[in-house]
Protein backbone atom coordinates (compact mmCIF):
# COMPACT_ATOMS: atom_id res chain seq x y z
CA UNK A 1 -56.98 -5.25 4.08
CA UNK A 2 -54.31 -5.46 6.86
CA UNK A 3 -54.04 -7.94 9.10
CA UNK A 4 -52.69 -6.61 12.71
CA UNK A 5 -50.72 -9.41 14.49
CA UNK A 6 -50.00 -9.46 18.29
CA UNK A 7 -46.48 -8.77 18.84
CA UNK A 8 -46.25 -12.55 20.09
CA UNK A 9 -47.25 -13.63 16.79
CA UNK A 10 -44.85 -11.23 14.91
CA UNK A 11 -41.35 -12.75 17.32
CA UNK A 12 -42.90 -16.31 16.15
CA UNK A 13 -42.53 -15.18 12.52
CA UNK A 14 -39.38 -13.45 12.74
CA UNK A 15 -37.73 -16.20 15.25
CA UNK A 16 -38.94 -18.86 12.47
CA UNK A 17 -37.68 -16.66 10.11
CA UNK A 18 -34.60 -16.70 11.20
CA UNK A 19 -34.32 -20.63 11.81
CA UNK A 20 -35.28 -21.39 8.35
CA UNK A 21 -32.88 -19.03 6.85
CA UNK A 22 -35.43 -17.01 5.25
CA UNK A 23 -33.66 -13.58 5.46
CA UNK A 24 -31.42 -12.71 2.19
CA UNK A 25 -30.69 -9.28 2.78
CA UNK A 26 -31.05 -6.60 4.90
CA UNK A 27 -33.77 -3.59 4.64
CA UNK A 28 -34.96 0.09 5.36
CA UNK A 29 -37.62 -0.48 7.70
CA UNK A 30 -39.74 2.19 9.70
CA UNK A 31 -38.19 2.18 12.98
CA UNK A 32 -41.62 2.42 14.28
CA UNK A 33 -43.11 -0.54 12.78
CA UNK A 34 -43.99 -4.03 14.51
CA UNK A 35 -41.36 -5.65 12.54
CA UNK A 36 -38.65 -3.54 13.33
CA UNK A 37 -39.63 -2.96 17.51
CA UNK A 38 -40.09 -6.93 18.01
CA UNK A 39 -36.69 -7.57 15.50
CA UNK A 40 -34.66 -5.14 18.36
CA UNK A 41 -37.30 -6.98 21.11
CA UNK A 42 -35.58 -10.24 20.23
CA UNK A 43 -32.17 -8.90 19.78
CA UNK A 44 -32.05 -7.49 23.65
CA UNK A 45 -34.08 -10.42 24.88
CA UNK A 46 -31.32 -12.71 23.93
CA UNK A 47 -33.02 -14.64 21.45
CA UNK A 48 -30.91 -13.47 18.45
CA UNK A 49 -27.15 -13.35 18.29
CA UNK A 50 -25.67 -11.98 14.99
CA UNK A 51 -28.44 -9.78 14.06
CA UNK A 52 -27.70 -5.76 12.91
CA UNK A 53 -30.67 -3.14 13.63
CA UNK A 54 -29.38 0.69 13.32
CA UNK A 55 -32.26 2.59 14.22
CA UNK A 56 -30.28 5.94 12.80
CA UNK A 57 -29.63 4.42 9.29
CA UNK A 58 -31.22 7.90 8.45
CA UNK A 59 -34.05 10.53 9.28
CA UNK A 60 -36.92 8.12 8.75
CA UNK A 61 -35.46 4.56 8.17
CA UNK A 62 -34.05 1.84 10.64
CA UNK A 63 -31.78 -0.61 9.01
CA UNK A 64 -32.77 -4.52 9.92
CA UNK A 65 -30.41 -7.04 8.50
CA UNK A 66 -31.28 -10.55 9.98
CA UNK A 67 -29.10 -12.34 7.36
CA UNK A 68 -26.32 -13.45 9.71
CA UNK A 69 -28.76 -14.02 12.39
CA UNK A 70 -29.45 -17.13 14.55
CA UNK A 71 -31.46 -18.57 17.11
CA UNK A 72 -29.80 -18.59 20.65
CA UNK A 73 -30.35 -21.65 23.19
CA UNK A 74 -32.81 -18.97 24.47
CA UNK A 75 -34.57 -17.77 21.26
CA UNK A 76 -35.09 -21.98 20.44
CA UNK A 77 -36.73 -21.90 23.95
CA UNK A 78 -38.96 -19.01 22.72
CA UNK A 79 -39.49 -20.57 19.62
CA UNK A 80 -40.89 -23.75 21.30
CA UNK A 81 -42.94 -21.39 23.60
CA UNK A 82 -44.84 -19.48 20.83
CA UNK A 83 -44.92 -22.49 18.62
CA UNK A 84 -46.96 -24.61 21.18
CA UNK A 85 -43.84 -27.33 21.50
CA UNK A 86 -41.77 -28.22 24.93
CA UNK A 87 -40.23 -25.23 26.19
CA UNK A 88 -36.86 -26.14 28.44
CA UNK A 89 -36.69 -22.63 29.91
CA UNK A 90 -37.34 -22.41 34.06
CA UNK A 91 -38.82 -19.71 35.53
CA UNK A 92 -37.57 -18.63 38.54
């Protein structure tokens, strides 16, 4: 059976994803899928630096390849956030 995850809980995944190193290659990916949408949510929210998304790889795939990827300042903020630690950010 699936399991549906909020997207919060999918950007906690993928941001402790990418601070364990657990990304070996890149992928086809359904543009349209959580994974993909929250992977270019992090990217333009700052909390990624190094990461590739093509999202015209072809007529039906995306390309995601979070090997090179890492957290920004921001992103470990995030991860804090989500993970129920300190945060540092300010809101303002």
């Amino acid at each position: 059976m699936a399991h549906n995850v909020s997207q919060d809980e999918e950007l906690l995944g993928i941001l402790r994803d990418v601070a364990t190193h657990r990304f070996h290659q890149g992928r086809q990916i359904n543009p349209g899928s959580m994974l993909y949408q929250t992977a270019e949510l992090a990217t333009t929210s700052g909390y990624l630096e190094n990461a590739v998304l093509d999202a015209n790889y072809s007529n039906r795939l995306a390309s995601l390849d979070l090997t090179q990827a890492k957290l920004t300042d921001l992103g470990e903020a995030k991860f804090r956030e989500l993970a129920g630690g300190p945060s540092t950010e300010t809101s303002g």
